[in-house]
C-alpha atoms as a PDB file:
ATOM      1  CA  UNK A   1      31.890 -15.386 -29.764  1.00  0.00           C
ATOM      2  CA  UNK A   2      30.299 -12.855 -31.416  1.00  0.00           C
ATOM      3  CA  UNK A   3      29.611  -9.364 -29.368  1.00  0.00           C
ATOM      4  CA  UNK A   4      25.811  -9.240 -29.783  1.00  0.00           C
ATOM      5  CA  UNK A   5      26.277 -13.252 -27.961  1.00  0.00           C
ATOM      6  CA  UNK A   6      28.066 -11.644 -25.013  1.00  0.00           C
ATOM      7  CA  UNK A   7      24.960  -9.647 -24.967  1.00  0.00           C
ATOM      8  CA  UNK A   8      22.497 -11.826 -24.995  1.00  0.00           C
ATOM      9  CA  UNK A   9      24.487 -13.737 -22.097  1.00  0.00           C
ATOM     10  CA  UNK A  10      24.509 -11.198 -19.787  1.00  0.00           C
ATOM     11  CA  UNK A  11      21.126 -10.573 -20.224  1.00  0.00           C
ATOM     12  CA  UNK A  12      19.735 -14.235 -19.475  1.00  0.00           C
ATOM     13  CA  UNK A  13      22.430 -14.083 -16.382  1.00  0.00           C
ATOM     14  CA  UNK A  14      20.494 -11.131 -14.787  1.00  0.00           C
ATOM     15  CA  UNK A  15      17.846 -13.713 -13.757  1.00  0.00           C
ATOM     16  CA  UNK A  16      14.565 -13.322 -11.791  1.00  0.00           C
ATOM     17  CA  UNK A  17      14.374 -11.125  -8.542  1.00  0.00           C
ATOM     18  CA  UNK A  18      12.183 -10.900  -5.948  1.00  0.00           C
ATOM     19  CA  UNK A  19      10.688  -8.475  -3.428  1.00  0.00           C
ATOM     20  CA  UNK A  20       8.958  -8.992  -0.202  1.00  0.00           C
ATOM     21  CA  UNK A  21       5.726  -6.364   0.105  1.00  0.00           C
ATOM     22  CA  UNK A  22       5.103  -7.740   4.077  1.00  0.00           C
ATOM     23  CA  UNK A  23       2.161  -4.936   4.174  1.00  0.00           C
ATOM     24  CA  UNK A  24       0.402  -7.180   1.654  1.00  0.00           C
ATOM     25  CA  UNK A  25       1.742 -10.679   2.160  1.00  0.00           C
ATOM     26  CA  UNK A  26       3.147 -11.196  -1.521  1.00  0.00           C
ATOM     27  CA  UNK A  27       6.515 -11.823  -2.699  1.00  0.00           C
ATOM     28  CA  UNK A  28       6.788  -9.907  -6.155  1.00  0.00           C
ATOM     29  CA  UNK A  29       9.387 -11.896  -8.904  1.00  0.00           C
ATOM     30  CA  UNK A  30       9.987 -10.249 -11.781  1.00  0.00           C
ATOM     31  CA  UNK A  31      12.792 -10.582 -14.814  1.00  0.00           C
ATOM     32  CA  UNK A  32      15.206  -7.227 -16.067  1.00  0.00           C
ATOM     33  CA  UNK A  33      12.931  -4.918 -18.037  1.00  0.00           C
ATOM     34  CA  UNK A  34      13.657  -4.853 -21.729  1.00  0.00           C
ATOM     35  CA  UNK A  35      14.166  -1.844 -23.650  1.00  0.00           C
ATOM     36  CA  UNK A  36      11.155  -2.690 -25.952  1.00  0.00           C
ATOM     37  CA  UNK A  37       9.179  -2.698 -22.480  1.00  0.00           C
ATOM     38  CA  UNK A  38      10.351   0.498 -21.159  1.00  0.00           C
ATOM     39  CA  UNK A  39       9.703   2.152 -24.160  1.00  0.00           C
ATOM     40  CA  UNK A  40       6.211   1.141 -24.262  1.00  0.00           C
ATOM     41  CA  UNK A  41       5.993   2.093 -20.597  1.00  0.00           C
ATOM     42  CA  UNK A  42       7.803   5.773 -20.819  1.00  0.00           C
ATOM     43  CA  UNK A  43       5.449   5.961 -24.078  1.00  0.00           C
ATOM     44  CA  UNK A  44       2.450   5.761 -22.141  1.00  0.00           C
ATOM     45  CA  UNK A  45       3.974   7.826 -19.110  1.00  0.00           C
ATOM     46  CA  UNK A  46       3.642  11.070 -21.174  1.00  0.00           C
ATOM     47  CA  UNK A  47      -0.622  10.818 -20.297  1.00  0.00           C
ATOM     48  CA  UNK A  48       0.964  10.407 -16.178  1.00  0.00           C
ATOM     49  CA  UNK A  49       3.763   9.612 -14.567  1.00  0.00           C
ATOM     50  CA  UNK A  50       2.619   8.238 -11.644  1.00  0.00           C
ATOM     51  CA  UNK A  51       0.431   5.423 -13.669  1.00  0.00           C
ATOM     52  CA  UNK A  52       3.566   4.173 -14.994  1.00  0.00           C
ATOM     53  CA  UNK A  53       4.275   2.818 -11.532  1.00  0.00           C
ATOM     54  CA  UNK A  54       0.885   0.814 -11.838  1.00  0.00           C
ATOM     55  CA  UNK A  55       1.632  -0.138 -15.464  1.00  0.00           C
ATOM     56  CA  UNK A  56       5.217  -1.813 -14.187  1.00  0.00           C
ATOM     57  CA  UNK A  57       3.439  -3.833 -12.069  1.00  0.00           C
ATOM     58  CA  UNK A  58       0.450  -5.250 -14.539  1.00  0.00           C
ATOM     59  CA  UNK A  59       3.790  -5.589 -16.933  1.00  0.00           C
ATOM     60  CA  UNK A  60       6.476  -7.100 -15.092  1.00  0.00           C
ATOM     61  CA  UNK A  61       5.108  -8.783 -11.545  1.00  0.00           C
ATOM     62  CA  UNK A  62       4.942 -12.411 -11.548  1.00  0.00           C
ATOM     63  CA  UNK A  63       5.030 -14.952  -8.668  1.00  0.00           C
ATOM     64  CA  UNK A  64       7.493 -17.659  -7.735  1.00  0.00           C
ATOM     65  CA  UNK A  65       6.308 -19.790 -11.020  1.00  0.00           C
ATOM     66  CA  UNK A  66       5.821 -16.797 -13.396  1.00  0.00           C
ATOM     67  CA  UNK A  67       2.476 -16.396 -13.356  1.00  0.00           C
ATOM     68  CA  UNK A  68       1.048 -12.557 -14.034  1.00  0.00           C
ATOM     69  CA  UNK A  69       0.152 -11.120 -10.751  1.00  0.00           C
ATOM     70  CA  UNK A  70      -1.945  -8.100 -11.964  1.00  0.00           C
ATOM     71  CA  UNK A  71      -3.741  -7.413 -14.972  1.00  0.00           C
ATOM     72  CA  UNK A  72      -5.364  -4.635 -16.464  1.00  0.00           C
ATOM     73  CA  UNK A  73      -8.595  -5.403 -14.518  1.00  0.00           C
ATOM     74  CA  UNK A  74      -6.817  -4.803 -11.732  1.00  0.00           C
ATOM     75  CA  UNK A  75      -5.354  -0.645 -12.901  1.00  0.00           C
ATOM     76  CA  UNK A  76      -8.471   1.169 -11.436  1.00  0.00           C
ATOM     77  CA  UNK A  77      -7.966  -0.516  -7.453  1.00  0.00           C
ATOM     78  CA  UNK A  78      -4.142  -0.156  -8.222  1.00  0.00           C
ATOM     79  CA  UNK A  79      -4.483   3.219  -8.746  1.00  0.00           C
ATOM     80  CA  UNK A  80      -7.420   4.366  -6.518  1.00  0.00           C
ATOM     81  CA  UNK A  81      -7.196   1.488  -3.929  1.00  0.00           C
ATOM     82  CA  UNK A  82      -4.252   0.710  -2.889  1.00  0.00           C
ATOM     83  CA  UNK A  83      -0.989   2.351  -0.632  1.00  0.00           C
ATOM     84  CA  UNK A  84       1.004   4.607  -3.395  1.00  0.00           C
ATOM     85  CA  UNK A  85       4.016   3.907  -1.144  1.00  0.00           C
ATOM     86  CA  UNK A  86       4.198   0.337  -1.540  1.00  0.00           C
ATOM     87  CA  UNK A  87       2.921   1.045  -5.633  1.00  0.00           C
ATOM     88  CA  UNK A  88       5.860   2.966  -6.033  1.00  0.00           C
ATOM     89  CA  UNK A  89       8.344   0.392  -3.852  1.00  0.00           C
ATOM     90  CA  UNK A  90       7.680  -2.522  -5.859  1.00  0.00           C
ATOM     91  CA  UNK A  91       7.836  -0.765  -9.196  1.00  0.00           C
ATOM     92  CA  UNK A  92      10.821   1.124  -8.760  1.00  0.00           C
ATOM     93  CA  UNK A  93      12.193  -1.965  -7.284  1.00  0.00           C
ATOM     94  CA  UNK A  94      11.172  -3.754 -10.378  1.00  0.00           C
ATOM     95  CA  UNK A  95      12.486  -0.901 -12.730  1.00  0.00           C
ATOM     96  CA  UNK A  96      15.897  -1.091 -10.489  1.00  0.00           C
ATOM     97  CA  UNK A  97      19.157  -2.668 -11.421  1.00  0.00           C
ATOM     98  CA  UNK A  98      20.963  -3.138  -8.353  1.00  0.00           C
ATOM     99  CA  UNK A  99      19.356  -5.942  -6.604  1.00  0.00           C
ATOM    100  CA  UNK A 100      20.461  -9.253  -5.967  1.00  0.00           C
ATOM    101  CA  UNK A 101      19.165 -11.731  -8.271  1.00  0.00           C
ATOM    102  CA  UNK A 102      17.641 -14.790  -7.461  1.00  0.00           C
ATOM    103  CA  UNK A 103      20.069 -17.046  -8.290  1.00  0.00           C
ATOM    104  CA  UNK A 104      22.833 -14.923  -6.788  1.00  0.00           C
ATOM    105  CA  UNK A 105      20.919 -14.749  -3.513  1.00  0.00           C
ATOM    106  CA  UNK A 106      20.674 -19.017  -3.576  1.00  0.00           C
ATOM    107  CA  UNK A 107      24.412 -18.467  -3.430  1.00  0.00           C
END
């Protein structure tokens, strides 16, 4: 096996994870972020920092079957509308690499 395959493994073993955001009764899933996508997302963090956070979520947060939670219709209430705390929990949740997995938390 070839280095770049051990990789490629590890990456596809990460899985999906989850987050419960009680406050707004949603469970957040969302896979590892790529490099590709945090580059496009510390890109666009040079205009603000703190709409990064709201650009994680549109990016990355699915639900239970993948399906895109936010959009960019949604950015303006995200960023004007909504608790900053629980913006910033689920994003840098999302942007985290220390939680469980899925899978590993079926185990």
């Amino acid at each position: 096996m070839e280095a770049i395959d051990l990789v490629r493994e590890h990456f596809a073993a990460l899985g999906t994870r989850f987050i419960e955001i009680p406050e707004w009764k949603l469970t957040i899933y969302a896979t590892p972020v790529t490099l590709a996508e945090k580059n496009r997302l510390y890109r666009k963090a040079k205009e603000s920092d703190m709409e990064l956070l709201v650009d994680v979520l549109i990016l990355k947060a699915t639900d239970k079957d993948g399906n895109k939670l936010f959009n960019v219709d949604h950015r303006m209430t995200l960023l004007h509308k909504a608790d900053s705390n629980l913006i910033a929990k689920a994003a840098n949740f999302i942007l985290s690499e220390a939680a469980p997995s899925v899978d590993e938390l079926k185990n």
